[in-house]
C-alpha atoms as a PDB file:
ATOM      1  CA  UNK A   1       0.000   0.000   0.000  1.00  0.00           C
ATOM      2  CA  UNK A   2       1.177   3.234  -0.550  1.00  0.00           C
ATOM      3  CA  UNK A   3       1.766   5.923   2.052  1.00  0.00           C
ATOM      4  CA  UNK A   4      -0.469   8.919   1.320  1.00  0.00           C
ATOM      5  CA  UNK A   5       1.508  12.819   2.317  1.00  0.00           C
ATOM      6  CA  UNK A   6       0.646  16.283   2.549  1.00  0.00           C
ATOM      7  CA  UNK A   7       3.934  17.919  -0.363  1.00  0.00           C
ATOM      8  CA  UNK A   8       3.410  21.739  -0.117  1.00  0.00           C
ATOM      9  CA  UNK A   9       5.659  24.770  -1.355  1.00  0.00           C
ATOM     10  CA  UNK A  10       6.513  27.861   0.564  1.00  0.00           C
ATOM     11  CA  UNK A  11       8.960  30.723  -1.008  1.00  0.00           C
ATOM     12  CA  UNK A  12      10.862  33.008   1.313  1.00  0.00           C
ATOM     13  CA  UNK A  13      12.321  36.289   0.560  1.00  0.00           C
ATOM     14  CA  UNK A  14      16.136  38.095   1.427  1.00  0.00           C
ATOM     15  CA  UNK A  15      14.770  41.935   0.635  1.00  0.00           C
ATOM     16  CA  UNK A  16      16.873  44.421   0.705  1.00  0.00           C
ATOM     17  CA  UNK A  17      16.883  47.706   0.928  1.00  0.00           C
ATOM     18  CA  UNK A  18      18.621  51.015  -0.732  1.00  0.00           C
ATOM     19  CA  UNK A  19      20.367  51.191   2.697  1.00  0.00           C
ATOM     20  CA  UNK A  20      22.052  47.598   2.161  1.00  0.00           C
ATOM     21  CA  UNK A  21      19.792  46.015   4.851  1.00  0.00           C
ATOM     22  CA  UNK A  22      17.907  43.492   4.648  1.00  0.00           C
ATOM     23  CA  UNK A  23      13.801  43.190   6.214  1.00  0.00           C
ATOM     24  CA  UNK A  24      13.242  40.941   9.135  1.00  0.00           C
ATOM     25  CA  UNK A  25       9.635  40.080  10.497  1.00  0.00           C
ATOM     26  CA  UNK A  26       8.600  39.400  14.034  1.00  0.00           C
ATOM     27  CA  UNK A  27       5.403  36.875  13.923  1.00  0.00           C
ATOM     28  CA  UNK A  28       2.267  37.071  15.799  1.00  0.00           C
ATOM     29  CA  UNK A  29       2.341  34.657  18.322  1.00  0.00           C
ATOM     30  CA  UNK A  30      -1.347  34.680  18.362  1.00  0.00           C
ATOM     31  CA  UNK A  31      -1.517  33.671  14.674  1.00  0.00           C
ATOM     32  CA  UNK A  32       1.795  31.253  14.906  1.00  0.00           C
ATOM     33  CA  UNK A  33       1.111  29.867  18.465  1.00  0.00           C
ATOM     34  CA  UNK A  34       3.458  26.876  17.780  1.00  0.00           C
ATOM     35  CA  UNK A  35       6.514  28.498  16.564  1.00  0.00           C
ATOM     36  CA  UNK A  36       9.142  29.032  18.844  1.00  0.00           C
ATOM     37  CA  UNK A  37      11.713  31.201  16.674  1.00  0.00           C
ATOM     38  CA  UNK A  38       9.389  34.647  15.775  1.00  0.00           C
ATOM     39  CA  UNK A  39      11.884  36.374  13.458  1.00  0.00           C
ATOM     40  CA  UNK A  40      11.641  35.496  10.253  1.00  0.00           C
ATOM     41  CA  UNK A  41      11.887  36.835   6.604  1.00  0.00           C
ATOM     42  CA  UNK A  42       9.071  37.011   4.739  1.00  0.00           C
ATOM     43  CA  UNK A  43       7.190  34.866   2.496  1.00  0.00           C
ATOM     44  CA  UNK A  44       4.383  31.704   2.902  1.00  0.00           C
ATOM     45  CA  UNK A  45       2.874  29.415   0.600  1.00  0.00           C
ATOM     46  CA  UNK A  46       1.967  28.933  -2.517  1.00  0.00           C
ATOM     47  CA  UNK A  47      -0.881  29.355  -4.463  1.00  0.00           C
ATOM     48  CA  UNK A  48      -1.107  26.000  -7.049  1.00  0.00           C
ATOM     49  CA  UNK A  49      -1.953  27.134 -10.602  1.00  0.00           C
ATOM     50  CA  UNK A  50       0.012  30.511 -10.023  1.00  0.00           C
ATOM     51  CA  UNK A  51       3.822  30.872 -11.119  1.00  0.00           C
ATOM     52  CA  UNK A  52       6.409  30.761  -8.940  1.00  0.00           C
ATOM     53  CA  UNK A  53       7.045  34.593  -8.920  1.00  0.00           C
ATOM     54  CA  UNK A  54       3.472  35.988  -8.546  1.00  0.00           C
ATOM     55  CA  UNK A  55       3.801  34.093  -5.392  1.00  0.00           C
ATOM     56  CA  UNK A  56       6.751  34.992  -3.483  1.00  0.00           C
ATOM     57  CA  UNK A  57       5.341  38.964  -5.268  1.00  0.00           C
ATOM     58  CA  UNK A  58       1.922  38.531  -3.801  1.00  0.00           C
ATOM     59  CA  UNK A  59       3.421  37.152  -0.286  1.00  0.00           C
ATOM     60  CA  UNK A  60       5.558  40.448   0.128  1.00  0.00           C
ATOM     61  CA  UNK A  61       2.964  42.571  -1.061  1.00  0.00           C
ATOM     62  CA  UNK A  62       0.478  41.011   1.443  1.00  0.00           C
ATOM     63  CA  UNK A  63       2.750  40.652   4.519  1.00  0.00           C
ATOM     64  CA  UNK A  64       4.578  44.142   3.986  1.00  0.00           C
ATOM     65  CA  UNK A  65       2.881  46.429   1.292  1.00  0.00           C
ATOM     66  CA  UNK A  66       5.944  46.410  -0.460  1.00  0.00           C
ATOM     67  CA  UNK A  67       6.782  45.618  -4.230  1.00  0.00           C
ATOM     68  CA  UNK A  68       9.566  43.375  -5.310  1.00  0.00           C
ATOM     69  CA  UNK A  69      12.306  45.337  -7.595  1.00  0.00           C
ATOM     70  CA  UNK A  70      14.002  44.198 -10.351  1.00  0.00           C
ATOM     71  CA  UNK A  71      15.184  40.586 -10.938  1.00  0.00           C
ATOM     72  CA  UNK A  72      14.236  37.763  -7.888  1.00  0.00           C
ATOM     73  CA  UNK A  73      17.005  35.001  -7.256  1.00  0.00           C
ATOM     74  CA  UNK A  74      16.866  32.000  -6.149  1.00  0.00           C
ATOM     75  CA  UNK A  75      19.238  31.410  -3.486  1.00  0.00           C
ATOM     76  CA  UNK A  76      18.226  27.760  -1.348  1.00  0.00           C
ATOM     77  CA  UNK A  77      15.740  24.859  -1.138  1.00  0.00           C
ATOM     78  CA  UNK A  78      15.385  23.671   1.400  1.00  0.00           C
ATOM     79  CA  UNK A  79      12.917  20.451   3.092  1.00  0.00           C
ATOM     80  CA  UNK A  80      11.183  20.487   5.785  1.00  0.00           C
ATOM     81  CA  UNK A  81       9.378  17.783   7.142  1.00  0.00           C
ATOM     82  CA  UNK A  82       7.083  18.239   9.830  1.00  0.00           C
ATOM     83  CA  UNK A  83       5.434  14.942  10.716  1.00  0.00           C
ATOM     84  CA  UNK A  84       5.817  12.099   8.892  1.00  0.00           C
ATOM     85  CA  UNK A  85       2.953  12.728   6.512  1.00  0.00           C
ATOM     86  CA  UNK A  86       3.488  16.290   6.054  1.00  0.00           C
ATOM     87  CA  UNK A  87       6.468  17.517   3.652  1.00  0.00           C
ATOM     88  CA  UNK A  88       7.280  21.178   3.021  1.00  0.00           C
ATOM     89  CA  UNK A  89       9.713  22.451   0.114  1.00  0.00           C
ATOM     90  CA  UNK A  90      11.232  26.104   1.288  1.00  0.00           C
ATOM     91  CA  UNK A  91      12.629  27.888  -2.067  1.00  0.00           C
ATOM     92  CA  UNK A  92      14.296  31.264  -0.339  1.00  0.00           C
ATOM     93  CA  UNK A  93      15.059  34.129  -3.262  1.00  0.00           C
ATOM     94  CA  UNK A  94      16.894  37.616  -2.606  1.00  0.00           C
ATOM     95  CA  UNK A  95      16.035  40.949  -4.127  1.00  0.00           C
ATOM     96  CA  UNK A  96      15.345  44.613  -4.105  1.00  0.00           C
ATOM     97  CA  UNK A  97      13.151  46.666  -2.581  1.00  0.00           C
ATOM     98  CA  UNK A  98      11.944  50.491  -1.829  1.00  0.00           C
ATOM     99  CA  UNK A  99      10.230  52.033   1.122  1.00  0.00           C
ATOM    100  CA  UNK A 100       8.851  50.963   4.401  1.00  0.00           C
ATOM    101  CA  UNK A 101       6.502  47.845   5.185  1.00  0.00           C
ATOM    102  CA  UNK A 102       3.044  48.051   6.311  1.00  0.00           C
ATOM    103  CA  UNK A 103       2.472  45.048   8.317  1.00  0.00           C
ATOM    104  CA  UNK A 104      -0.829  43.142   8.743  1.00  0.00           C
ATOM    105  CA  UNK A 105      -1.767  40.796  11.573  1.00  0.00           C
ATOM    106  CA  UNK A 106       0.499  38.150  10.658  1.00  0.00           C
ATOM    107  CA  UNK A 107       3.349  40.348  12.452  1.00  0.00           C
ATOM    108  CA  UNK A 108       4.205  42.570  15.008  1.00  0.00           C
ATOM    109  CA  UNK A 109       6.851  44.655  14.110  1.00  0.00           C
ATOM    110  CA  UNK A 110       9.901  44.728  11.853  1.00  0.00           C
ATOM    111  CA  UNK A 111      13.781  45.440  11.203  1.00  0.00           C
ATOM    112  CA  UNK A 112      15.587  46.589   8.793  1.00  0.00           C
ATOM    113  CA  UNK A 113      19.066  44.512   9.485  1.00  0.00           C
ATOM    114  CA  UNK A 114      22.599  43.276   7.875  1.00  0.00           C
ATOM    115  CA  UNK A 115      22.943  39.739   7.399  1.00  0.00           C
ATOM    116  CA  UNK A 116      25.488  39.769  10.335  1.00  0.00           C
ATOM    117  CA  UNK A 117      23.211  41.683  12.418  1.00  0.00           C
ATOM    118  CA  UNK A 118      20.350  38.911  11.265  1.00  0.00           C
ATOM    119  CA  UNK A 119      22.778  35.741  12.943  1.00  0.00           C
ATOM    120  CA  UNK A 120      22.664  37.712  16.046  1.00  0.00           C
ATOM    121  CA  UNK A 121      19.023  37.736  16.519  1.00  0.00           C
ATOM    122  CA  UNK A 122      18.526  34.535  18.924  1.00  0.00           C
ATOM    123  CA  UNK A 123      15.021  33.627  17.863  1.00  0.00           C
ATOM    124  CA  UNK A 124      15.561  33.788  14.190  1.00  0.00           C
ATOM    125  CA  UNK A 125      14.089  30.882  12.363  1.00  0.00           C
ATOM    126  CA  UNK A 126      16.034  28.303  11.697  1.00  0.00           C
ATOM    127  CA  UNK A 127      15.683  27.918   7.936  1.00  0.00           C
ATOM    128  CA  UNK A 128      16.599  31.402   7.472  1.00  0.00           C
ATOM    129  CA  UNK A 129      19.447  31.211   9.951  1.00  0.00           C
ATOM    130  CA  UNK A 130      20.309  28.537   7.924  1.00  0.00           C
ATOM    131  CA  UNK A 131      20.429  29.737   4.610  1.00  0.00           C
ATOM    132  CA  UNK A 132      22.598  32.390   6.517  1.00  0.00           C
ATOM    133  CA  UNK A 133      25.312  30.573   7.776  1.00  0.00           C
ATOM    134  CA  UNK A 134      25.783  28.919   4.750  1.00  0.00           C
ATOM    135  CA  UNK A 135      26.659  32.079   3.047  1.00  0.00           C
ATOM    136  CA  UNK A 136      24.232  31.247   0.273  1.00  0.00           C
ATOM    137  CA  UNK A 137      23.037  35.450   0.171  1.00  0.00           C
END
């Protein structure tokens, strides 16, 4: 018999600013009750049927008001299995930006850091912090 899982797709997103920093997100612990690192970049799922790049575009818009300059590249993939049954692919990307975010309820508050100033925060998530101390941005 074959074993029946849950595959989905979330994109992430390094965005940096004119400054040379890049945006860091602190999230709700109301609306992410089980996460335990609340610094994260930003980005979610995706929407099946839609390209790749509307989504990470539409996830940045939604989460931060913000528009996505220029060209988006990919930078990591990354797995991350949950439970057994449950199987997320992470695809992080790094480009440009303008301006300051308008957050929605999903967050609380944001920064505007350098990627050494990002390794210091202790509850970063770890597939960020990851991508991080590989050097892969």
């Amino acid at each position: 018999m074959e074993k029946s899982i849950v595959l989905q797709v979330g994109v992430k997103i390094f965005l940096k600013n004119e400054f040379g920093k890049y945006l860091l997100l602190k999230r709700s612990p109301v609306r992410y009750p089980n996460i335990k690192n609340f610094w994260d970049i930003p980005g979610g799922r995706i929407f099946p049927g839609t390209p790749l790049l509307e989504n990470i575009k539409r996830e940045v818009f939604e989460e931060t008001k913000l528009s996505v300059a220029g060209d988006l590249k990919l930078i990591g993939a990354q797995d991350i299995i949950r439970l057994p049954e449950k199987h997320i692919v992470r695809l992080t990307f790094s480009a440009a930006t303008s301006g300051e975010p308008v957050l929605n309820e999903e967050h609380l508050e944001f920064k505007w850091l350098t990627l050494e100033e990002m390794k210091n925060i202790k509850e970063l998530d770890e597939f960020t912090r990851e991508i991080l101390e590989k050097n892969l941005i």
